[in-house]
PDB file of N, CA and C in Angstrom:
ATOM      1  N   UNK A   1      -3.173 -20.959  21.798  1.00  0.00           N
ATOM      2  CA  UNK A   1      -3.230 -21.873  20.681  1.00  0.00           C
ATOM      3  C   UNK A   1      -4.679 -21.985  20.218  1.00  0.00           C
ATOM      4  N   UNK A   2      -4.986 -22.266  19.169  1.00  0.00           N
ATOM      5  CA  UNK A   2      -6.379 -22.443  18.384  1.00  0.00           C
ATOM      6  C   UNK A   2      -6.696 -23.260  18.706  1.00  0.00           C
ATOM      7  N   UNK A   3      -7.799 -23.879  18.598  1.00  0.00           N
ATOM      8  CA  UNK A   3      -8.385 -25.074  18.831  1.00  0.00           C
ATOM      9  C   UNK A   3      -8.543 -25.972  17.505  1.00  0.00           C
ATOM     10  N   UNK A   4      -8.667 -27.196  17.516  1.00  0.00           N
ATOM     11  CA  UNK A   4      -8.899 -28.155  16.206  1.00  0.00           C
ATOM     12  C   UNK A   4     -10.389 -27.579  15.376  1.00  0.00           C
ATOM     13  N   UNK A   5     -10.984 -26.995  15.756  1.00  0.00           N
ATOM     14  CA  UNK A   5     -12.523 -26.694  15.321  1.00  0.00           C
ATOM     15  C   UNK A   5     -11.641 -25.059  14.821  1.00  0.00           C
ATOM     16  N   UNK A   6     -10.954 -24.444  15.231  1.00  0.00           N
ATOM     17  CA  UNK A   6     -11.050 -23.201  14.736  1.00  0.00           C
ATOM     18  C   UNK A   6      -9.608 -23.126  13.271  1.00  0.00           C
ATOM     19  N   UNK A   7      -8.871 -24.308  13.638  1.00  0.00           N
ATOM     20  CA  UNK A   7      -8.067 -24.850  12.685  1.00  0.00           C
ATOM     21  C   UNK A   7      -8.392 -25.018  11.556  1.00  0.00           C
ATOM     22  N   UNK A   8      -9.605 -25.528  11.665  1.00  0.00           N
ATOM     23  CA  UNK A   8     -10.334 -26.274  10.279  1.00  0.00           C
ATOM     24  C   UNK A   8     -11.863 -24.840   9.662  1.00  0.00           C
ATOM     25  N   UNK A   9     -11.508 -24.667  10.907  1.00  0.00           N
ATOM     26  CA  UNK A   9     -12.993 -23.233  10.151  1.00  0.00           C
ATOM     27  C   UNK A   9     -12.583 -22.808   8.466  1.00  0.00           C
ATOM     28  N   UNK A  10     -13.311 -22.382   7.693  1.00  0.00           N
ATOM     29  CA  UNK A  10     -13.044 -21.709   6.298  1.00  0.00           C
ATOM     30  C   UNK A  10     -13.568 -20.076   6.780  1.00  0.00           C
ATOM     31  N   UNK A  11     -13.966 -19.649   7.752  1.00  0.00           N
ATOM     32  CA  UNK A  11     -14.528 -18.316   8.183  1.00  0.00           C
ATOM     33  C   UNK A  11     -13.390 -17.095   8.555  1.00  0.00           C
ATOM     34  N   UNK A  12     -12.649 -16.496   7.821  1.00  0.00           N
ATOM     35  CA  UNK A  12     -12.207 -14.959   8.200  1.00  0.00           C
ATOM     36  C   UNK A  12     -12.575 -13.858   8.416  1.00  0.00           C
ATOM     37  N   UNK A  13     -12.305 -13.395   9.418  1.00  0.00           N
ATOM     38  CA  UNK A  13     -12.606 -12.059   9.763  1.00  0.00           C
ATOM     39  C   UNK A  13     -11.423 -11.251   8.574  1.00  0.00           C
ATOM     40  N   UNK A  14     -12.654 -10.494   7.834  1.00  0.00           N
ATOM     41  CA  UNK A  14     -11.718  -9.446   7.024  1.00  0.00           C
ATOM     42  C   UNK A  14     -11.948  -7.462   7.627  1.00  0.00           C
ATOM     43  N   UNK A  15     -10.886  -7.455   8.653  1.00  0.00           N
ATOM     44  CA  UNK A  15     -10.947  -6.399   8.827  1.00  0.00           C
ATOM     45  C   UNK A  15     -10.831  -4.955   8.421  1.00  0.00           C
ATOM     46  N   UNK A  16     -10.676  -5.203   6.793  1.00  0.00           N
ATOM     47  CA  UNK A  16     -10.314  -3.767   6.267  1.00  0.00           C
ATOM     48  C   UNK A  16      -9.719  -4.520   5.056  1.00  0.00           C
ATOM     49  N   UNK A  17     -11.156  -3.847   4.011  1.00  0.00           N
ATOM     50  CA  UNK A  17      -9.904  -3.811   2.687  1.00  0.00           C
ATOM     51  C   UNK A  17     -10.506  -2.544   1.871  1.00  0.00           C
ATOM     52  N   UNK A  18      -9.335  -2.425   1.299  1.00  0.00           N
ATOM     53  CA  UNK A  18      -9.445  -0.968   0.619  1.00  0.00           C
ATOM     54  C   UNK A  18      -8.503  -0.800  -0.944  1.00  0.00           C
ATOM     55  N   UNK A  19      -9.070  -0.174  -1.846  1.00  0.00           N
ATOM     56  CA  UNK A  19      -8.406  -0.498  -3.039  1.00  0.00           C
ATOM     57  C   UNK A  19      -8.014   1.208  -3.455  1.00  0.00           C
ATOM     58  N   UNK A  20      -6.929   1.572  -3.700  1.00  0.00           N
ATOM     59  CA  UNK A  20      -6.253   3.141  -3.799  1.00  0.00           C
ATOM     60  C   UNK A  20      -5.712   2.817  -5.022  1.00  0.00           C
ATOM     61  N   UNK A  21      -5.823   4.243  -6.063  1.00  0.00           N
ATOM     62  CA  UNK A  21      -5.295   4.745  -7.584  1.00  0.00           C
ATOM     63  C   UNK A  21      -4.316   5.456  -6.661  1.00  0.00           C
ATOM     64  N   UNK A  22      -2.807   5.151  -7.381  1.00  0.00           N
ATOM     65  CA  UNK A  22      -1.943   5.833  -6.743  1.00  0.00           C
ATOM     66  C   UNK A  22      -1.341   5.778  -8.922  1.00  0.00           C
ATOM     67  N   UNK A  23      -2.045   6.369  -9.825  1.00  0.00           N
ATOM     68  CA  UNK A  23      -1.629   6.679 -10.830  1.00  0.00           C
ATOM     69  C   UNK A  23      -1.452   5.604 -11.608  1.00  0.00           C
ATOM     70  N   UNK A  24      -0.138   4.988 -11.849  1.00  0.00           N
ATOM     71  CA  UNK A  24       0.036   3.844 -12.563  1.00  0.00           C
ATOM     72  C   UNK A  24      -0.318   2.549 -12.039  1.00  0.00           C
ATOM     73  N   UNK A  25      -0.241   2.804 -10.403  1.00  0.00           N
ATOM     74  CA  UNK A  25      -0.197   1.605  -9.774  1.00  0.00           C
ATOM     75  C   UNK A  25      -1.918   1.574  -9.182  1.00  0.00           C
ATOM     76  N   UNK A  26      -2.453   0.558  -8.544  1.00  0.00           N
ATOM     77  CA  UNK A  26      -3.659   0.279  -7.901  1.00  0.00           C
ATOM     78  C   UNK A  26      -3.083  -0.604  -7.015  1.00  0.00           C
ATOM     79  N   UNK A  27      -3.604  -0.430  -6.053  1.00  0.00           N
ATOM     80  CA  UNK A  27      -2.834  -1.057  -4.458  1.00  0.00           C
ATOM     81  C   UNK A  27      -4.221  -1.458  -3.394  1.00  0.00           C
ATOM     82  N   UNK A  28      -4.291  -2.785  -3.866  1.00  0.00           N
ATOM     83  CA  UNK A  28      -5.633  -3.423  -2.526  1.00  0.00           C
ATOM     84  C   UNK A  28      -4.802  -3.878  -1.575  1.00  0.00           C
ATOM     85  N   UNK A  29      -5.527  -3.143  -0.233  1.00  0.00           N
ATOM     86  CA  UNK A  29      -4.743  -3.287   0.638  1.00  0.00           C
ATOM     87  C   UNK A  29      -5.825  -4.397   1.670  1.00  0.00           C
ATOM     88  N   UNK A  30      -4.937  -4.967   2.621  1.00  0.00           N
ATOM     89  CA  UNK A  30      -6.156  -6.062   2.880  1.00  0.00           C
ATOM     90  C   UNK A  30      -5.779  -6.628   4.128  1.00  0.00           C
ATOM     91  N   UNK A  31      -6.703  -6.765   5.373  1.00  0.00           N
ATOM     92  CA  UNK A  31      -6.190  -6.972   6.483  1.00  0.00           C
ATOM     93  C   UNK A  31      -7.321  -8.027   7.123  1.00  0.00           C
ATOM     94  N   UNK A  32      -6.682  -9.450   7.522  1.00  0.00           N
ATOM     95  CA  UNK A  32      -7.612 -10.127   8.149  1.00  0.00           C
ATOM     96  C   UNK A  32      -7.055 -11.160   8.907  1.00  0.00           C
ATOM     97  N   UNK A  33      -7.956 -11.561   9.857  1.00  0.00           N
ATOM     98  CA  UNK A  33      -7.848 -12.847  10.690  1.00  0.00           C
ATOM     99  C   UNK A  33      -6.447 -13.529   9.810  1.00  0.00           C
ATOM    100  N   UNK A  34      -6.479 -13.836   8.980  1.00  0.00           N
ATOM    101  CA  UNK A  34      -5.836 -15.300   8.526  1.00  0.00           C
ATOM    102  C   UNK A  34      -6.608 -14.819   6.862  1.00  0.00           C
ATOM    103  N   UNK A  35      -6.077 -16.004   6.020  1.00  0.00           N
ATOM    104  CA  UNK A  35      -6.288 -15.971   4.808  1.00  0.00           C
ATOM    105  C   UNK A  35      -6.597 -17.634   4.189  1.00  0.00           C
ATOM    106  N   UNK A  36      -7.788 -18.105   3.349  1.00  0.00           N
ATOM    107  CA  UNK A  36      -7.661 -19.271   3.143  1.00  0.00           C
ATOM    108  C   UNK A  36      -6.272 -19.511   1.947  1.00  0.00           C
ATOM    109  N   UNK A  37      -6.614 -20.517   0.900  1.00  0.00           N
ATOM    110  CA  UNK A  37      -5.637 -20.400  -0.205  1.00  0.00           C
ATOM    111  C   UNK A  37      -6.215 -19.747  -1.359  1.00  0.00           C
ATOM    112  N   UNK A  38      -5.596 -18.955  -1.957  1.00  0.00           N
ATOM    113  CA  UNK A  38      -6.032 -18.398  -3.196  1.00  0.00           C
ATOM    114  C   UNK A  38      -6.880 -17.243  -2.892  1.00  0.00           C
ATOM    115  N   UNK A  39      -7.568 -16.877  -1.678  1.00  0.00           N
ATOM    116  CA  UNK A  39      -8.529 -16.085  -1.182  1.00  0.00           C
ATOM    117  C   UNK A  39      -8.164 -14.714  -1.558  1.00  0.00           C
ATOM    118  N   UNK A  40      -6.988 -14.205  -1.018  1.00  0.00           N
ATOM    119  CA  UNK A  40      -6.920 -12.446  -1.748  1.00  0.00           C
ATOM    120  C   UNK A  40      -6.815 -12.344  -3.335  1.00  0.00           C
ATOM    121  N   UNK A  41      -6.417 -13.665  -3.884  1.00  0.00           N
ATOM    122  CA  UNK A  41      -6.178 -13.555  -5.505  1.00  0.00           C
ATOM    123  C   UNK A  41      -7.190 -13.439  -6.075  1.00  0.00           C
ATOM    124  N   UNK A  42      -8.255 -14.490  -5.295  1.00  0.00           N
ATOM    125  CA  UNK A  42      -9.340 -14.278  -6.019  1.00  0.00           C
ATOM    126  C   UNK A  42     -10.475 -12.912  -5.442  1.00  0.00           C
ATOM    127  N   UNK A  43      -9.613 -12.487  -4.571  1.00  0.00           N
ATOM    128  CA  UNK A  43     -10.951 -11.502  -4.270  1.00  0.00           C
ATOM    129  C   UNK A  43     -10.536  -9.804  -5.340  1.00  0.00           C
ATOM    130  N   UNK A  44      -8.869 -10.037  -5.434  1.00  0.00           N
ATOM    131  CA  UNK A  44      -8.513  -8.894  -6.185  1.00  0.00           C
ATOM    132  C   UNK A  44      -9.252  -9.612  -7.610  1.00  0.00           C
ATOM    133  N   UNK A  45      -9.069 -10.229  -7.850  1.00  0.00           N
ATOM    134  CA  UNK A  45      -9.853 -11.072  -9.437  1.00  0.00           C
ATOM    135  C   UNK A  45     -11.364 -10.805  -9.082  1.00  0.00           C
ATOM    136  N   UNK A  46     -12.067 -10.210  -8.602  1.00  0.00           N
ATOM    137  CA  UNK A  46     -13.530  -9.673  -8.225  1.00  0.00           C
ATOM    138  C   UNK A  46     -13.335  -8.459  -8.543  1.00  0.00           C
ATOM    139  N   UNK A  47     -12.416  -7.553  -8.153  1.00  0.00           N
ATOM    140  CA  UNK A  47     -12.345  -6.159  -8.135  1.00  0.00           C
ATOM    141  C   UNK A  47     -11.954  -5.949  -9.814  1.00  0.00           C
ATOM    142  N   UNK A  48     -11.396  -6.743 -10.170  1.00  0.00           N
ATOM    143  CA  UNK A  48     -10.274  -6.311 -11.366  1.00  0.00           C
ATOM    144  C   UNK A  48     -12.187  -6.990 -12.629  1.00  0.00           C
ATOM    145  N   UNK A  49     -12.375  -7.740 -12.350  1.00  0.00           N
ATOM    146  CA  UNK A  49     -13.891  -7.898 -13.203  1.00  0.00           C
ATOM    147  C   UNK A  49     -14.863  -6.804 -13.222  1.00  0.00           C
ATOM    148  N   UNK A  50     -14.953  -6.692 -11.736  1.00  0.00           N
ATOM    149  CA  UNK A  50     -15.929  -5.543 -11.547  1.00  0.00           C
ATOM    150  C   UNK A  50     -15.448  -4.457 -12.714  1.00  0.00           C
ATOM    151  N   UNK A  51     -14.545  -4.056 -12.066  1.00  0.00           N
ATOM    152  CA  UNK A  51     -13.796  -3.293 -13.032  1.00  0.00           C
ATOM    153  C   UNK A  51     -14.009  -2.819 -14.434  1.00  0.00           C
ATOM    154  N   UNK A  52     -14.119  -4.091 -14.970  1.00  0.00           N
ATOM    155  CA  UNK A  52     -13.777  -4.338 -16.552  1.00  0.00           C
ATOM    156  C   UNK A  52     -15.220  -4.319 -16.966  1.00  0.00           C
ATOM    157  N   UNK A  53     -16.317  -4.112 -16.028  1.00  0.00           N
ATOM    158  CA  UNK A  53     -17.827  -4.358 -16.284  1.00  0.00           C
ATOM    159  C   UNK A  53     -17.950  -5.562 -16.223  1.00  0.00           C
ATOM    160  N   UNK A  54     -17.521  -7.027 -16.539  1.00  0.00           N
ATOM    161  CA  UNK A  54     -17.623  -8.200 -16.336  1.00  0.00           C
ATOM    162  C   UNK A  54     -18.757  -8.461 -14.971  1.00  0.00           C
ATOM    163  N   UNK A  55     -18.775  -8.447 -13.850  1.00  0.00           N
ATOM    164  CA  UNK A  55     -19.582  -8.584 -13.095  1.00  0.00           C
ATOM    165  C   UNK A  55     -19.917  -7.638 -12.363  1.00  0.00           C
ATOM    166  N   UNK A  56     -21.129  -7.477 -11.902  1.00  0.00           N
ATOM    167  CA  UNK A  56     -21.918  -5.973 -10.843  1.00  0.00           C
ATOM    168  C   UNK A  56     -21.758  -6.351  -9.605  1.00  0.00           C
ATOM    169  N   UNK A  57     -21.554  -4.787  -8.732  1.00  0.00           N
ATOM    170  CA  UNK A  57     -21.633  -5.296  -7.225  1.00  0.00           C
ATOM    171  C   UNK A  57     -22.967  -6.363  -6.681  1.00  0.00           C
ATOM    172  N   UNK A  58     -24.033  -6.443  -7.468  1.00  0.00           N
ATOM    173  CA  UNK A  58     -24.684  -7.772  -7.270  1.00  0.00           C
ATOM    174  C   UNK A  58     -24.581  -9.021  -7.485  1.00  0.00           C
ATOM    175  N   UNK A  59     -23.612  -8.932  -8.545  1.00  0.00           N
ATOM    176  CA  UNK A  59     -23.134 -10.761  -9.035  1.00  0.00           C
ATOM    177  C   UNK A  59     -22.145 -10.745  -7.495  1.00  0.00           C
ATOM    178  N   UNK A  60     -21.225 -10.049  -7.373  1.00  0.00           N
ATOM    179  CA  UNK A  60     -20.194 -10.591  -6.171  1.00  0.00           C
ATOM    180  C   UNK A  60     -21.297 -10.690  -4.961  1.00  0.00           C
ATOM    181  N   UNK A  61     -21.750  -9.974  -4.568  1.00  0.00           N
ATOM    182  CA  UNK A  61     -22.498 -10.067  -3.227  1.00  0.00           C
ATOM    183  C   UNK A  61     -23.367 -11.549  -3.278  1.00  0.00           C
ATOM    184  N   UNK A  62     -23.912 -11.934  -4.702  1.00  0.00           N
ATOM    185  CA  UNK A  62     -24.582 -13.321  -4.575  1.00  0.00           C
ATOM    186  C   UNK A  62     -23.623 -14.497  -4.225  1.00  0.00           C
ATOM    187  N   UNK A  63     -22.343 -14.284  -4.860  1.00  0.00           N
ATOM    188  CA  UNK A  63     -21.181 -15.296  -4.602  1.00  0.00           C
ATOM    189  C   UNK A  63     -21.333 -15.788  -2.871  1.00  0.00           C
ATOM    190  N   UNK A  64     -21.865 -14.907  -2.071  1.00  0.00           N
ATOM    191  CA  UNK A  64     -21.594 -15.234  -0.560  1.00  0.00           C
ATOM    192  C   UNK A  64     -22.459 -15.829  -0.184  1.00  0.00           C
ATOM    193  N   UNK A  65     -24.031 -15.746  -1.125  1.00  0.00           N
ATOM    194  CA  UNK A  65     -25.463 -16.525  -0.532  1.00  0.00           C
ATOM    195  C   UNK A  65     -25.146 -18.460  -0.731  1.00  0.00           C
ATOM    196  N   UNK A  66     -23.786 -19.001  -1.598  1.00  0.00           N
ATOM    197  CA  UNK A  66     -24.288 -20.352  -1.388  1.00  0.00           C
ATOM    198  C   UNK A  66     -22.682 -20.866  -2.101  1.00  0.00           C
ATOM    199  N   UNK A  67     -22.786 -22.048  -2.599  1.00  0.00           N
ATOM    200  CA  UNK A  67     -21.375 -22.265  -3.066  1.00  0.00           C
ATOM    201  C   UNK A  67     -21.404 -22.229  -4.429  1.00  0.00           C
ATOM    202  N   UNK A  68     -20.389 -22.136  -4.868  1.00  0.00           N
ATOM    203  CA  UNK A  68     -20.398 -22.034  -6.652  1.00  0.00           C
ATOM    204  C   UNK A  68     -18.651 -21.957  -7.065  1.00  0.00           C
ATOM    205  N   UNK A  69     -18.604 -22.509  -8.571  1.00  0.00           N
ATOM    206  CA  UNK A  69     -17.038 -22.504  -8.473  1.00  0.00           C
ATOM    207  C   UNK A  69     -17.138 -21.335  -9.723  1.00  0.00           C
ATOM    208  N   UNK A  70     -17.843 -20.391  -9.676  1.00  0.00           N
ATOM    209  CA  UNK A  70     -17.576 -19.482 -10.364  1.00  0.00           C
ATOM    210  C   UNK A  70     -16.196 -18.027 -10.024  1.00  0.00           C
ATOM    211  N   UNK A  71     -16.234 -17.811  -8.692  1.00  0.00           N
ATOM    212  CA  UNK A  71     -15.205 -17.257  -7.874  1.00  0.00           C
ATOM    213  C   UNK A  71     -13.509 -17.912  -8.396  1.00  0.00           C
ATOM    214  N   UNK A  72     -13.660 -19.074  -8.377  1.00  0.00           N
ATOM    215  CA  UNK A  72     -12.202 -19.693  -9.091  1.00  0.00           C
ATOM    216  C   UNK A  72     -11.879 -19.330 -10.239  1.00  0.00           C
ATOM    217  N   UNK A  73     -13.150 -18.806 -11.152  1.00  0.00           N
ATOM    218  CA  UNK A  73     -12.539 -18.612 -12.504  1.00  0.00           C
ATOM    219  C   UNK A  73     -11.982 -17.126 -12.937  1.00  0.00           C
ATOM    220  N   UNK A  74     -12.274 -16.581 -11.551  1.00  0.00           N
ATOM    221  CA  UNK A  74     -11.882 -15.088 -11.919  1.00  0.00           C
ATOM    222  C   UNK A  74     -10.188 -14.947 -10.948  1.00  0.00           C
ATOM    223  N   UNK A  75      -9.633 -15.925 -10.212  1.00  0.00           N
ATOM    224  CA  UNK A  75      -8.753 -16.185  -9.641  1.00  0.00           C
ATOM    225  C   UNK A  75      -7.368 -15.083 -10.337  1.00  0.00           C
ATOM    226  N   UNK A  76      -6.416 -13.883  -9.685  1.00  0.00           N
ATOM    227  CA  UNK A  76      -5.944 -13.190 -10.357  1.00  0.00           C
ATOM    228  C   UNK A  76      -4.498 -14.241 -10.385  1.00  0.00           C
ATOM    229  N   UNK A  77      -3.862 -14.180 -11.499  1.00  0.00           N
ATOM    230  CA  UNK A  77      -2.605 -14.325 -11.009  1.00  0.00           C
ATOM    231  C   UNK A  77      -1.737 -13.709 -10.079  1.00  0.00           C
ATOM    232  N   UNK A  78      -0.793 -14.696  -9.721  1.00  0.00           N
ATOM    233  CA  UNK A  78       0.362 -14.454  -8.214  1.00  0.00           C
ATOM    234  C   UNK A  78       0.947 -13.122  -8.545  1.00  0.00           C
ATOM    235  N   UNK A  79       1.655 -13.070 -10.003  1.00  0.00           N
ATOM    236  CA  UNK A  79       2.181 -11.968 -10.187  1.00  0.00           C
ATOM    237  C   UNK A  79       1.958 -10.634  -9.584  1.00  0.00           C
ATOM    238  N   UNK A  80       2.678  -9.644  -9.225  1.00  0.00           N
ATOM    239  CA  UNK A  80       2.513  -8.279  -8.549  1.00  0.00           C
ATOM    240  C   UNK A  80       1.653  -8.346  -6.863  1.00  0.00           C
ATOM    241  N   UNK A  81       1.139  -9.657  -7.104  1.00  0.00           N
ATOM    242  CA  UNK A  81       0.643  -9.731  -5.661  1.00  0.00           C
ATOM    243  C   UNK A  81       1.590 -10.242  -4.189  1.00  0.00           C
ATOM    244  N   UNK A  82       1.504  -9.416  -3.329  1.00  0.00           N
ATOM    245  CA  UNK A  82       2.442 -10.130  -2.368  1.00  0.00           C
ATOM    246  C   UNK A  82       2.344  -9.739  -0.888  1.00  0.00           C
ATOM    247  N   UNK A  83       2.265 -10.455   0.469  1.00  0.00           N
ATOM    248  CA  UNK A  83       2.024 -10.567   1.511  1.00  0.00           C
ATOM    249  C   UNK A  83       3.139  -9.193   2.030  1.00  0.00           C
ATOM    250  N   UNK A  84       2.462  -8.396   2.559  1.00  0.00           N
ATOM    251  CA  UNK A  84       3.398  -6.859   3.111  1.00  0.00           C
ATOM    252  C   UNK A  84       3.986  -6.972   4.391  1.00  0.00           C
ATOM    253  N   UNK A  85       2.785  -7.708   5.091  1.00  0.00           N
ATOM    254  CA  UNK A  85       3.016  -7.579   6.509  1.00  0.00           C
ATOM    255  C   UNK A  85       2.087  -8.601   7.379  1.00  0.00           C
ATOM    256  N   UNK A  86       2.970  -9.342   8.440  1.00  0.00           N
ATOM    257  CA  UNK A  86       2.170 -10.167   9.271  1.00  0.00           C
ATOM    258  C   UNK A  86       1.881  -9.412  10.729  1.00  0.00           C
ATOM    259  N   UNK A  87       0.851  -9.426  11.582  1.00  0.00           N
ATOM    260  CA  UNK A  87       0.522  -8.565  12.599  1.00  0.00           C
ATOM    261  C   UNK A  87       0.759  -9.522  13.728  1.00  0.00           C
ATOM    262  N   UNK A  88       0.989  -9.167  14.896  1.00  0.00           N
ATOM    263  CA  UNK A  88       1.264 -10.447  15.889  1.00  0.00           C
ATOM    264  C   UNK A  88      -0.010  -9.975  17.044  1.00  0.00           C
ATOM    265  N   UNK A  89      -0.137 -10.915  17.731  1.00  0.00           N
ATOM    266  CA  UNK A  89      -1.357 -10.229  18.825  1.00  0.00           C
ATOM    267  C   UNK A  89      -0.832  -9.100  19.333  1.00  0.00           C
ATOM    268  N   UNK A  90      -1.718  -8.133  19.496  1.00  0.00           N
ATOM    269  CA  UNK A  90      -1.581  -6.675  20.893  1.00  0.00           C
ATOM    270  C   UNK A  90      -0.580  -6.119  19.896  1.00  0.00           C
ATOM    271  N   UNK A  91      -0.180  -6.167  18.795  1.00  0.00           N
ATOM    272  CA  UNK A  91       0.181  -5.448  17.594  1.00  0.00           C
ATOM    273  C   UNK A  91      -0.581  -4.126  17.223  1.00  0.00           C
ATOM    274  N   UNK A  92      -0.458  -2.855  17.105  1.00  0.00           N
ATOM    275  CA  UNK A  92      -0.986  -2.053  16.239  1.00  0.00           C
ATOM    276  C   UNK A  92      -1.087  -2.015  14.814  1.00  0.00           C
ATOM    277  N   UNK A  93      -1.900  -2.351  14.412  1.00  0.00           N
ATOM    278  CA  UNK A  93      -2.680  -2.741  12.860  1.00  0.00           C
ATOM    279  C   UNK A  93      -2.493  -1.107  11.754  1.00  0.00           C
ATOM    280  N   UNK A  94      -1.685  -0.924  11.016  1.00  0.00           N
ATOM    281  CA  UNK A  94      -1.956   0.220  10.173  1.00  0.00           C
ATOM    282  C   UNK A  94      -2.792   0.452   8.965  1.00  0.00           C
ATOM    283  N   UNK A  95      -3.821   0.512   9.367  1.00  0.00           N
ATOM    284  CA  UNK A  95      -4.951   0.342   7.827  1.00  0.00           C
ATOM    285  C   UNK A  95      -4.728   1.587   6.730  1.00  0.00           C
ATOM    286  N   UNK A  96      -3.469   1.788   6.651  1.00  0.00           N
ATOM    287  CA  UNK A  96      -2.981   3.103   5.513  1.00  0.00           C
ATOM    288  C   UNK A  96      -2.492   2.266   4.218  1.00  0.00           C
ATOM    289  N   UNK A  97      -3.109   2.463   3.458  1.00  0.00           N
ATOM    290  CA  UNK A  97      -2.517   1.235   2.202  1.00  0.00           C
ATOM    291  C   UNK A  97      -1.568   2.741   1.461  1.00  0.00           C
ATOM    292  N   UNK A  98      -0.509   1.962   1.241  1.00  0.00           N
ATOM    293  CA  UNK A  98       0.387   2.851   0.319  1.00  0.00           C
ATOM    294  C   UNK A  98       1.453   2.068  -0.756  1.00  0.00           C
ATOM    295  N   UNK A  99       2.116   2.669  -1.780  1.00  0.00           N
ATOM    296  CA  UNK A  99       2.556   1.569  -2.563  1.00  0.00           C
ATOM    297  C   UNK A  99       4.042   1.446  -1.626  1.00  0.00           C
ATOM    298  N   UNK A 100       4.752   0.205  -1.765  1.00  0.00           N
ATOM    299  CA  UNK A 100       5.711   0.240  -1.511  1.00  0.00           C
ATOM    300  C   UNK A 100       6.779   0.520  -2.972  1.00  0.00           C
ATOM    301  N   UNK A 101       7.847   0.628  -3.037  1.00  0.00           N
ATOM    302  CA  UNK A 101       9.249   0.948  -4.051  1.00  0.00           C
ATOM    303  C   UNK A 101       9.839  -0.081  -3.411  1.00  0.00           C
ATOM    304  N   UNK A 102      10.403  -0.314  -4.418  1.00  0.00           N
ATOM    305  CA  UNK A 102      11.547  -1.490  -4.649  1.00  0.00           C
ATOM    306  C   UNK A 102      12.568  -1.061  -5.694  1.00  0.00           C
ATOM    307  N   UNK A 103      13.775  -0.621  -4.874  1.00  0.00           N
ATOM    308  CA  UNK A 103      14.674  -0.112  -5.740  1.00  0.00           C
ATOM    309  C   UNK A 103      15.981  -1.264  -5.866  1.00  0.00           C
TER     310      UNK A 103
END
């Protein structure tokens, strides 16, 4: 069990993220400790700016030196986004991002 101090932490270990052109689709794949709220939406809403030229890999990297509610405003919508897989301890972790089908 966690402890009350590690309950309340805002700190994730993000072990692997990776963003793949699979043609029509783009697939960030993303593996960590735990997740706060809104945290992968807004981190794909970093990638999808970057993207667009909107911000440089130096504007995101400053986002981490202090607090700012600028990160919220790039927040992606829920849409197309969705949780693949939960890992349990002593689990083997597959860091292969691929799209899934839904037929």
């Amino acid at each position: 069990m966690y402890s009350e101090q590690e309950q309340r932490s805002t700190k994730t270990e993000i072990m692997h993220a990776e963003v793949k052109d699979f043609g029509d689709l783009i697939v960030f794949h993303v593996i960590g400790s735990h997740f706060l709220w809104k945290q992968v939406r807004r981190m794909t809403g970093f990638f999808v700016e970057t993207g667009r030229g909107n911000l440089s890999p130096d504007d995101v990297a400053s986002f981490f030196s202090g607090n700012s509610d600028i990160p919220a405003k790039f927040t992606a919508p829920p849409s197309g986004l969705f949780l693949h897989k939960v890992y349990y301890r002593k689990e083997d972790i597959s860091y292969t991002a691929r799209p899934l089908l839904f037929l």
